[in-house]
PDB file of N, CA and C in Angstrom:
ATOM      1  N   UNK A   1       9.079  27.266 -10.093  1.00  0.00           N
ATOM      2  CA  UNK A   1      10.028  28.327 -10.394  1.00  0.00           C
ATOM      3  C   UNK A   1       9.260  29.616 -10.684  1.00  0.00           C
ATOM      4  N   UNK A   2       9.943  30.929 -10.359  1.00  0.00           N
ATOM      5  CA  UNK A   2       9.024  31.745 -10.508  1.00  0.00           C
ATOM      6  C   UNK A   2      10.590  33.369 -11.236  1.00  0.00           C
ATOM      7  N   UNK A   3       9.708  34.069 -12.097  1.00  0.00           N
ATOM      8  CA  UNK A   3      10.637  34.929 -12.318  1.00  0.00           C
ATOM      9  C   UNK A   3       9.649  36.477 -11.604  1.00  0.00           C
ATOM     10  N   UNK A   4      10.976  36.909 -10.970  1.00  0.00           N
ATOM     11  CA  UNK A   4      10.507  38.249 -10.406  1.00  0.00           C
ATOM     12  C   UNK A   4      11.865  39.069 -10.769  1.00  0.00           C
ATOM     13  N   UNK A   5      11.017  40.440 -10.679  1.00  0.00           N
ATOM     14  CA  UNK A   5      11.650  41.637 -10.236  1.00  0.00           C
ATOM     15  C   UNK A   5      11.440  42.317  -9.201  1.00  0.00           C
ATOM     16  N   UNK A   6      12.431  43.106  -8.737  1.00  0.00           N
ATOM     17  CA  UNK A   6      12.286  44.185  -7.496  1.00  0.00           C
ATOM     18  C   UNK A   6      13.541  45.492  -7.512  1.00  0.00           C
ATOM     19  N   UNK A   7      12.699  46.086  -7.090  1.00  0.00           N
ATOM     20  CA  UNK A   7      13.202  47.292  -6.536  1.00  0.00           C
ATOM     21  C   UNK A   7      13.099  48.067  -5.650  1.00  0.00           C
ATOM     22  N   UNK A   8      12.387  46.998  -4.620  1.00  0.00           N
ATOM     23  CA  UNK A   8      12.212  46.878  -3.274  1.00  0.00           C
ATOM     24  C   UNK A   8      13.456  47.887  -2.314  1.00  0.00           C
ATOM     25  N   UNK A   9      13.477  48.472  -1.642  1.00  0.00           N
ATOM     26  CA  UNK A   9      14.345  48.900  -0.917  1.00  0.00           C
ATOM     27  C   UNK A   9      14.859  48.232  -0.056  1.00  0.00           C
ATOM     28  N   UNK A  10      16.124  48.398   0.756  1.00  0.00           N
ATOM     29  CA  UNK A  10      16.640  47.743   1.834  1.00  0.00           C
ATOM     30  C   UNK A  10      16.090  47.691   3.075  1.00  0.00           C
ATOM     31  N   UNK A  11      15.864  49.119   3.465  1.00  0.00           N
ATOM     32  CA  UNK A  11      15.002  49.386   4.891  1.00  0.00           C
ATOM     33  C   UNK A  11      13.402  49.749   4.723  1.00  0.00           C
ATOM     34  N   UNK A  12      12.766  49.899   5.978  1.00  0.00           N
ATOM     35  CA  UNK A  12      11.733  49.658   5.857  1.00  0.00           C
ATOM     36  C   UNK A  12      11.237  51.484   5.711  1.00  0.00           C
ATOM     37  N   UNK A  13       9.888  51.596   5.399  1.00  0.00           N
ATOM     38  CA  UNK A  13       9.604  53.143   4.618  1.00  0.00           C
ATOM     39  C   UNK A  13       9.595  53.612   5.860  1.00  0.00           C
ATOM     40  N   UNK A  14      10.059  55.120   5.808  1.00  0.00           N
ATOM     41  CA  UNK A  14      10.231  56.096   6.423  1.00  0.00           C
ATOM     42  C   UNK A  14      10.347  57.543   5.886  1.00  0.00           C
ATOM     43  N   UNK A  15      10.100  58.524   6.773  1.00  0.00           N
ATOM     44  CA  UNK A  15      10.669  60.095   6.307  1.00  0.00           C
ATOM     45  C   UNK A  15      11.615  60.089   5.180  1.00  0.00           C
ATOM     46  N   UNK A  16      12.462  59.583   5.425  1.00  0.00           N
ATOM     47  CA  UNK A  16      13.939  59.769   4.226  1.00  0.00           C
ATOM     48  C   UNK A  16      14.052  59.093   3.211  1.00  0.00           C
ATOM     49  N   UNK A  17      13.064  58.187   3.245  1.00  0.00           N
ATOM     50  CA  UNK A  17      13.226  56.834   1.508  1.00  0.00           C
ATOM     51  C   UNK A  17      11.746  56.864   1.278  1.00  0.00           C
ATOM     52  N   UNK A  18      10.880  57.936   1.187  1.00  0.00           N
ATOM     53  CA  UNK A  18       9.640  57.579   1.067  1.00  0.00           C
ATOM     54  C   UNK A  18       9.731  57.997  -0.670  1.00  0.00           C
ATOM     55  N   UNK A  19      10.226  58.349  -1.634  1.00  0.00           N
ATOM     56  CA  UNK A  19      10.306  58.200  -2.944  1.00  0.00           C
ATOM     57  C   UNK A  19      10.884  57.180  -3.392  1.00  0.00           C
ATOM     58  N   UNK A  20      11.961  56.642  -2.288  1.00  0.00           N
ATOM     59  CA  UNK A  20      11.939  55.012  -2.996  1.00  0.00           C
ATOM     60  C   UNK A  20      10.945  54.040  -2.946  1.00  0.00           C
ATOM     61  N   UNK A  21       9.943  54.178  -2.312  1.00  0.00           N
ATOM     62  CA  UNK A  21       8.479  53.511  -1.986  1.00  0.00           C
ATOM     63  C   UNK A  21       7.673  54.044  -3.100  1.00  0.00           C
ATOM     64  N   UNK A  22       7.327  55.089  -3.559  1.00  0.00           N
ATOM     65  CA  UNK A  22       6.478  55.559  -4.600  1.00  0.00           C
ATOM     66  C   UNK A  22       7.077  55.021  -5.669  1.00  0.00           C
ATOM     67  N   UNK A  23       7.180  54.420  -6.142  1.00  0.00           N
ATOM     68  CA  UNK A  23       7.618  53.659  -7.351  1.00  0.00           C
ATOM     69  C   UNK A  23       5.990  53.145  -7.620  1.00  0.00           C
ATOM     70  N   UNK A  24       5.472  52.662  -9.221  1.00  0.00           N
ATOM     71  CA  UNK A  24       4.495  51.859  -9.729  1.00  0.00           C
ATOM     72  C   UNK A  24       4.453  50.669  -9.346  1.00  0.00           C
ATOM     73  N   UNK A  25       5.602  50.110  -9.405  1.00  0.00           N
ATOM     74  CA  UNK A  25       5.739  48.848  -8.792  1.00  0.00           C
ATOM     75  C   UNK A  25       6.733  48.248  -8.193  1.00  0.00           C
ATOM     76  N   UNK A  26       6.962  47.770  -6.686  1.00  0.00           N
ATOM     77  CA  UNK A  26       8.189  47.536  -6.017  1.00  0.00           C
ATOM     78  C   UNK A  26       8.654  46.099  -6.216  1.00  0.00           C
ATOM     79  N   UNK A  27       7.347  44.929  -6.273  1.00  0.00           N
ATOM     80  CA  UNK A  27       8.106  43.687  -6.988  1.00  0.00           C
ATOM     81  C   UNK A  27       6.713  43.164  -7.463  1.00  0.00           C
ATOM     82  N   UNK A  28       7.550  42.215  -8.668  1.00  0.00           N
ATOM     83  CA  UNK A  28       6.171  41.416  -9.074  1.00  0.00           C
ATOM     84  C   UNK A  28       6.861  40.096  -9.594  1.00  0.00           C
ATOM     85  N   UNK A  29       5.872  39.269  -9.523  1.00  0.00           N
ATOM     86  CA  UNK A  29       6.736  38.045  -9.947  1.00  0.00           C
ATOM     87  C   UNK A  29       5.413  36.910 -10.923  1.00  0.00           C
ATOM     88  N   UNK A  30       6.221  36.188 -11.577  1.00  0.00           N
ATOM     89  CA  UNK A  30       5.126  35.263 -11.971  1.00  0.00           C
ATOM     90  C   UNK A  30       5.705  33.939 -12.112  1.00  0.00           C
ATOM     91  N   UNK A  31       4.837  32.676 -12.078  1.00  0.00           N
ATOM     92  CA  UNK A  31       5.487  31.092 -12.074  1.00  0.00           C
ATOM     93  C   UNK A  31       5.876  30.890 -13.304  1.00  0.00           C
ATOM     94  N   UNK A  32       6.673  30.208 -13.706  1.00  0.00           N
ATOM     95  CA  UNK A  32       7.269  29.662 -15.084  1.00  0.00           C
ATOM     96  C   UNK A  32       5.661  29.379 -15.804  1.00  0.00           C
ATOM     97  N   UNK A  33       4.672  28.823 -15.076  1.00  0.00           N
ATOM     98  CA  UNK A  33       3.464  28.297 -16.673  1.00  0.00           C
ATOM     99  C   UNK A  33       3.164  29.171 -16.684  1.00  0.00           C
ATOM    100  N   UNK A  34       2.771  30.413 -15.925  1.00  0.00           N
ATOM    101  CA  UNK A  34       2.159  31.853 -16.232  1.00  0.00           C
ATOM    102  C   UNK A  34       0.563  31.767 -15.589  1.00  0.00           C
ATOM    103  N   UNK A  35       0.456  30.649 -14.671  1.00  0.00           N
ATOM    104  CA  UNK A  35      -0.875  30.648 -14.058  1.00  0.00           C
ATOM    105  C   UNK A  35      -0.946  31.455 -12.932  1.00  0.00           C
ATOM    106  N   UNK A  36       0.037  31.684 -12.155  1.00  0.00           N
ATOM    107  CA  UNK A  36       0.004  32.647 -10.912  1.00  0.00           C
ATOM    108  C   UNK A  36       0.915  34.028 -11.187  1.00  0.00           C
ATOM    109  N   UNK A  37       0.527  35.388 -11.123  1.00  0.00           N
ATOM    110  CA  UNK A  37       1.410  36.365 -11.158  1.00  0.00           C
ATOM    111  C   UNK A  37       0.477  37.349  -9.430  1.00  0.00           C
ATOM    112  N   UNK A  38       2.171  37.849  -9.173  1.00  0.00           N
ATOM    113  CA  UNK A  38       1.893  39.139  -8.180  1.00  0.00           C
ATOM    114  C   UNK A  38       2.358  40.071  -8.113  1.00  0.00           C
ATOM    115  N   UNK A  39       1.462  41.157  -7.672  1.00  0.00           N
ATOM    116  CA  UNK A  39       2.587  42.712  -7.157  1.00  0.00           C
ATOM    117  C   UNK A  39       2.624  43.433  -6.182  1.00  0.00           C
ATOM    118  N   UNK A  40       3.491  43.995  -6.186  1.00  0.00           N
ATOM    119  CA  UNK A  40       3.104  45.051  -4.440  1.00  0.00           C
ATOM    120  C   UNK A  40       3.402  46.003  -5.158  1.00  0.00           C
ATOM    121  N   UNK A  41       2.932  46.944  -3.856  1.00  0.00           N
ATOM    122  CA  UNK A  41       3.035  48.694  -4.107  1.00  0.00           C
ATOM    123  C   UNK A  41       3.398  49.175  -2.826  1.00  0.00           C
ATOM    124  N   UNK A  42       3.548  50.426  -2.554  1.00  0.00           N
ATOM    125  CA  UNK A  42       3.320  51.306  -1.422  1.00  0.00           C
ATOM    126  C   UNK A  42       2.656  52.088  -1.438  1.00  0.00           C
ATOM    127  N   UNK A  43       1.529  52.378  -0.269  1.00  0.00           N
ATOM    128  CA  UNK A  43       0.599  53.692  -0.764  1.00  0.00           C
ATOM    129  C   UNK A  43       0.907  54.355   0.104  1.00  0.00           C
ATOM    130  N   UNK A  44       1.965  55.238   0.458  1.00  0.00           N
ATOM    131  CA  UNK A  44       2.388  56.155   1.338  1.00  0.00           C
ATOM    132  C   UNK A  44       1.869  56.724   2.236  1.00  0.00           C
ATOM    133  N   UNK A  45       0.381  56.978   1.065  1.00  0.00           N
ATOM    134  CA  UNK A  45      -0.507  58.273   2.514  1.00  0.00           C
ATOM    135  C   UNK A  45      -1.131  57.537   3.529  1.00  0.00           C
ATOM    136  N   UNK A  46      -1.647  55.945   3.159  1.00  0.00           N
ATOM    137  CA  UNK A  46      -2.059  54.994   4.005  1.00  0.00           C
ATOM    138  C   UNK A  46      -0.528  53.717   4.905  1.00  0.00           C
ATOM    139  N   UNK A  47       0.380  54.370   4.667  1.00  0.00           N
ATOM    140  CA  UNK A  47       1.518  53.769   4.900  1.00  0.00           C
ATOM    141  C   UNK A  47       1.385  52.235   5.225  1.00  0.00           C
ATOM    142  N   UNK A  48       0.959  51.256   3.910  1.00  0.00           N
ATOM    143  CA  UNK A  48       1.071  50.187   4.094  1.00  0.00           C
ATOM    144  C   UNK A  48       1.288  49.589   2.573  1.00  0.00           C
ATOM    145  N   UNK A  49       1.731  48.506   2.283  1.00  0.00           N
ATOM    146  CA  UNK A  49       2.011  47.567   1.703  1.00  0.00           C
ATOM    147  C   UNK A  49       0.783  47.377   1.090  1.00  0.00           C
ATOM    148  N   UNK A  50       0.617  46.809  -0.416  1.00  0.00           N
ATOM    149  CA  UNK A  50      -0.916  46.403  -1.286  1.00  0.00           C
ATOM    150  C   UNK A  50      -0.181  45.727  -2.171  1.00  0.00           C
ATOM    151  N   UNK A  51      -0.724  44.042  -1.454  1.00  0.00           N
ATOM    152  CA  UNK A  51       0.293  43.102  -2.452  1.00  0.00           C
ATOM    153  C   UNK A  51      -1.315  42.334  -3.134  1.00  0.00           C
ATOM    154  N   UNK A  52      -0.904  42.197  -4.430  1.00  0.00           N
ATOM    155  CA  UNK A  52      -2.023  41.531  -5.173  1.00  0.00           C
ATOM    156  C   UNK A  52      -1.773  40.201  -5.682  1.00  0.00           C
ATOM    157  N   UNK A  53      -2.766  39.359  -6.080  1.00  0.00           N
ATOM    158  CA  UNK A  53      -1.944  37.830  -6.862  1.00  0.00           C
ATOM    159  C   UNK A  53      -3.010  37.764  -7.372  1.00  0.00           C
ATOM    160  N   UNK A  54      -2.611  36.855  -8.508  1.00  0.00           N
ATOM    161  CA  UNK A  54      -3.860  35.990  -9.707  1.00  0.00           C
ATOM    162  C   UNK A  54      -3.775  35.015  -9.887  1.00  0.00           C
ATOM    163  N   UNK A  55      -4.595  34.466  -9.766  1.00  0.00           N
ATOM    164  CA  UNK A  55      -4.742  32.758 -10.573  1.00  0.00           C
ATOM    165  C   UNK A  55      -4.988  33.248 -11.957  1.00  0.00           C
ATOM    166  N   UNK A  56      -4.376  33.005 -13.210  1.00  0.00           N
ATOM    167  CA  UNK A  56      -4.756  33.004 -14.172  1.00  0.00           C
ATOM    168  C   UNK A  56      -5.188  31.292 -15.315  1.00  0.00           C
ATOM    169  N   UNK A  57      -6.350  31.940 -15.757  1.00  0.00           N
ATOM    170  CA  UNK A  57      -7.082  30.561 -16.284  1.00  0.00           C
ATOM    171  C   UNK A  57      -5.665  30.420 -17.467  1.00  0.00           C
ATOM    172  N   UNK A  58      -5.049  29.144 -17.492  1.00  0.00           N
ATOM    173  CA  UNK A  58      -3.764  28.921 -18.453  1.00  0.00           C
ATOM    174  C   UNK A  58      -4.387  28.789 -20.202  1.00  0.00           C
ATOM    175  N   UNK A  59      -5.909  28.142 -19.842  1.00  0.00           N
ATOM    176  CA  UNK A  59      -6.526  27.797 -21.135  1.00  0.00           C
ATOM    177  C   UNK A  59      -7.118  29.537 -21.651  1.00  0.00           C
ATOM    178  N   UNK A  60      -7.977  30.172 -20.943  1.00  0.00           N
ATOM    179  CA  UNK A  60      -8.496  31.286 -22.001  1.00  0.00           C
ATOM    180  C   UNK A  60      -7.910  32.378 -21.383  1.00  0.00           C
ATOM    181  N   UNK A  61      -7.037  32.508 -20.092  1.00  0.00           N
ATOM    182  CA  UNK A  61      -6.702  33.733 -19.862  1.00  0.00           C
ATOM    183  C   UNK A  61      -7.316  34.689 -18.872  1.00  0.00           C
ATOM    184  N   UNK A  62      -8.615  34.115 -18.307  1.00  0.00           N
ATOM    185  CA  UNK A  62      -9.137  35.262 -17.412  1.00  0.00           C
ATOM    186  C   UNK A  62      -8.678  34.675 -16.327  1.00  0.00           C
ATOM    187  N   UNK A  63      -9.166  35.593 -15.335  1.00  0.00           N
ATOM    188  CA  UNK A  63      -8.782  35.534 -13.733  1.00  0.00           C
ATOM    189  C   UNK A  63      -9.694  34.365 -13.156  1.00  0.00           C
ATOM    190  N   UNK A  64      -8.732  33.530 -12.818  1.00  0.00           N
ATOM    191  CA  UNK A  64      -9.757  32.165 -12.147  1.00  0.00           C
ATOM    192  C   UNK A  64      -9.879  32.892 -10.489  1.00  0.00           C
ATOM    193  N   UNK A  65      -8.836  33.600  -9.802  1.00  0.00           N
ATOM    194  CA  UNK A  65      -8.901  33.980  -8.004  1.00  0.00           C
ATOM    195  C   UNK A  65      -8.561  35.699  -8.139  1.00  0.00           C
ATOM    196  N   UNK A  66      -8.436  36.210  -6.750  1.00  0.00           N
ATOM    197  CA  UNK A  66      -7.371  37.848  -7.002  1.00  0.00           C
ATOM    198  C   UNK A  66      -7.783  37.315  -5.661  1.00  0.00           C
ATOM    199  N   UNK A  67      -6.475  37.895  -4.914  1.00  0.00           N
ATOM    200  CA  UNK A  67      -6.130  38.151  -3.530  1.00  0.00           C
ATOM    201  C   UNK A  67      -5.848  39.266  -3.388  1.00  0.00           C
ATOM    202  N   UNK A  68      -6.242  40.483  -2.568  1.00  0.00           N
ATOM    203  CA  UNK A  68      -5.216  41.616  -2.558  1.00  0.00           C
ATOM    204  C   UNK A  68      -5.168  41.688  -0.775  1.00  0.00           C
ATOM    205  N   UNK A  69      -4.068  42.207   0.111  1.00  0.00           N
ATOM    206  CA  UNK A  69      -4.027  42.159   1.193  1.00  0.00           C
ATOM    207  C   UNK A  69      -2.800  43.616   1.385  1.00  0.00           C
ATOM    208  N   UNK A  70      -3.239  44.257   2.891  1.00  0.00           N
ATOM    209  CA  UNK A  70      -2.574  45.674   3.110  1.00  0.00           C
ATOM    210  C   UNK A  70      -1.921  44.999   4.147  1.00  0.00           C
ATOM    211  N   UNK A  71      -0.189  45.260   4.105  1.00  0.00           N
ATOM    212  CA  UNK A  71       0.909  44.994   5.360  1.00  0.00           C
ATOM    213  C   UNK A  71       1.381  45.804   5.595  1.00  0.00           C
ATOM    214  N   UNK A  72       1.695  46.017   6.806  1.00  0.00           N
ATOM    215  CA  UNK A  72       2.365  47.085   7.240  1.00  0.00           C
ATOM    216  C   UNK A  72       3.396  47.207   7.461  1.00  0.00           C
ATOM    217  N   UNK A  73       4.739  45.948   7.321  1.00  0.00           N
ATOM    218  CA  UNK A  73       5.888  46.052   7.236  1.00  0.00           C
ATOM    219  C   UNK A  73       6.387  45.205   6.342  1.00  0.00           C
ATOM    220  N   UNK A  74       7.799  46.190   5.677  1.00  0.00           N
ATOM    221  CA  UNK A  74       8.268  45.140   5.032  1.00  0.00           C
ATOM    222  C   UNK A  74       9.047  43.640   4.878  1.00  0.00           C
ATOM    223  N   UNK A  75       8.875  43.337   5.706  1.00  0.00           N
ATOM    224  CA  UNK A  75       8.646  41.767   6.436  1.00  0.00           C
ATOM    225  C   UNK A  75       8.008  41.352   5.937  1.00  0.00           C
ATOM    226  N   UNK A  76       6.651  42.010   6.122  1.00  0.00           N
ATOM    227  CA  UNK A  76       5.405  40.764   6.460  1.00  0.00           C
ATOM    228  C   UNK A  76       5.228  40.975   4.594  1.00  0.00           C
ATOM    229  N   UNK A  77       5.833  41.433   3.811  1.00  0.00           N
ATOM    230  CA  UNK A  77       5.448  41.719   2.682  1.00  0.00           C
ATOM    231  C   UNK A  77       6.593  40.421   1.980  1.00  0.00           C
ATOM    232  N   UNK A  78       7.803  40.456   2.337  1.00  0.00           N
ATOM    233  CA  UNK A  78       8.525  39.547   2.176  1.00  0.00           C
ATOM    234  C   UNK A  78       8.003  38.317   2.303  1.00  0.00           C
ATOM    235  N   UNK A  79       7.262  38.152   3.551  1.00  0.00           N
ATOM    236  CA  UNK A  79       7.585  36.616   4.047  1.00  0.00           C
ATOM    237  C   UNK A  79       5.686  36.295   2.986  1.00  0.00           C
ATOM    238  N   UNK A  80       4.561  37.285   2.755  1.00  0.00           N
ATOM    239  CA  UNK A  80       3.854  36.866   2.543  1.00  0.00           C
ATOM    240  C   UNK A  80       4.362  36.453   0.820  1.00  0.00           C
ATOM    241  N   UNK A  81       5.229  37.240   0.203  1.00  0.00           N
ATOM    242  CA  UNK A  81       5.451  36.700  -0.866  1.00  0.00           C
ATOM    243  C   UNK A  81       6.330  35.405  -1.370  1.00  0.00           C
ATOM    244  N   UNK A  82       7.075  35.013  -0.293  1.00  0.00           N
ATOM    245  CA  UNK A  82       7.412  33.794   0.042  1.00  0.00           C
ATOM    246  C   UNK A  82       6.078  32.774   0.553  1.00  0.00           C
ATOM    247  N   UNK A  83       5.229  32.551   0.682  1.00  0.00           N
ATOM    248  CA  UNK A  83       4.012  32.064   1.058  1.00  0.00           C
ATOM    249  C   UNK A  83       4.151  32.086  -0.690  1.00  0.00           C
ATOM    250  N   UNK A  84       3.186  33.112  -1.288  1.00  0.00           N
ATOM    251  CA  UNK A  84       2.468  32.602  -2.695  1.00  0.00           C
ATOM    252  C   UNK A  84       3.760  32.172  -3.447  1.00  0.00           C
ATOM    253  N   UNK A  85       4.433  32.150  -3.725  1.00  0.00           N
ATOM    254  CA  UNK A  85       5.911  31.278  -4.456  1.00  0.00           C
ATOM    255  C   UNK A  85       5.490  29.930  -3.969  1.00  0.00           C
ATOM    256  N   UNK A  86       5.891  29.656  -2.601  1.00  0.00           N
ATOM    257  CA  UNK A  86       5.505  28.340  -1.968  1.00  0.00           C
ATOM    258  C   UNK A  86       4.715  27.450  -2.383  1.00  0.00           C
ATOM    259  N   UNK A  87       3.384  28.129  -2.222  1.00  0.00           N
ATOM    260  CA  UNK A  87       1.498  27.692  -2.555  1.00  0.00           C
ATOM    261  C   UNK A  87       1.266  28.365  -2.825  1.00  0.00           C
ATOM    262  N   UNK A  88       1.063  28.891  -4.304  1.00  0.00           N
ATOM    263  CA  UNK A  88       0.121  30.044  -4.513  1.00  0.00           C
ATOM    264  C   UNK A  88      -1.592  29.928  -4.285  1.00  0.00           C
ATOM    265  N   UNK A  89      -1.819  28.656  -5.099  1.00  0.00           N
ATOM    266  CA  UNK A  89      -3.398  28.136  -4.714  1.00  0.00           C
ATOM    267  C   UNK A  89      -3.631  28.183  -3.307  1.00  0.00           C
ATOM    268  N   UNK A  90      -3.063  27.706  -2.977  1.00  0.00           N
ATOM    269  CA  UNK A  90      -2.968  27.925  -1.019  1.00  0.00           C
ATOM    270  C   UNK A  90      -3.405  29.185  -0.521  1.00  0.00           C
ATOM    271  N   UNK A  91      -2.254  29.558  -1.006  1.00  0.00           N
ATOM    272  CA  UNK A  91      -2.381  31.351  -0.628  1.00  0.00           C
ATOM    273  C   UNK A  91      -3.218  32.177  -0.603  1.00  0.00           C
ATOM    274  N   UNK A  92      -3.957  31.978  -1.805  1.00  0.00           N
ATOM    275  CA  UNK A  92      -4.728  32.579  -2.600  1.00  0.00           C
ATOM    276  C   UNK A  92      -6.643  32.098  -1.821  1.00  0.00           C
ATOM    277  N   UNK A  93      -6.474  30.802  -1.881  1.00  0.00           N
ATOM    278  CA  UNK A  93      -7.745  30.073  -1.317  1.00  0.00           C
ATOM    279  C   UNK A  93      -7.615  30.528   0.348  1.00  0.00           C
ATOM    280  N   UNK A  94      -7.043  31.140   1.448  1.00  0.00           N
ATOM    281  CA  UNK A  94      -7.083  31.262   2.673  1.00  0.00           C
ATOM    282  C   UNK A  94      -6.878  33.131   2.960  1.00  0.00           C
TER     283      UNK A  94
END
């Protein structure tokens, strides 16, 4: 189980919704034990997607992995965050 937020937009970035993309953060989510959390962004001037994830150590707290990866649509931002929900260790290890 995983709890997220978003404020992801409907369509994909363009001329006319590019301040709905500049947001700090468009979604992030983390698993119920609190060992895996992620986020995306938009970086406008590079017009792509920067989704990040963590393995977090459950016992002391530091970063056991970090994945970060640039997409270029919001698809592939969807479906990759459906991937780490799925398998995050997975995800994360490939």
């Amino acid at each position: 189980m995983w709890t997220r937020q978003s404020v992801l937009p409907e369509q994909e970035p363009c001329d006319f919704n590019q301040t709905d993309y500049a947001v700090p953060q468009l979604c992030a989510g983390a698993s119920d034990d609190g060992q895996f959390i992620y986020d995306a962004v938009y970086d406008v001037q590079a017009a792509w997607f920067v989704l990040t994830a963590l393995h977090i150590n459950p016992e002391w707290g530091f970063v056991e992995s970090e994945k970060r990866v640039m997409l270029a649509t919001r698809a592939e931002l969807l479906a990759q965050i459906a991937q780490i929900e799925a398998a995050p260790l997975h995800w994360l290890e490939n």
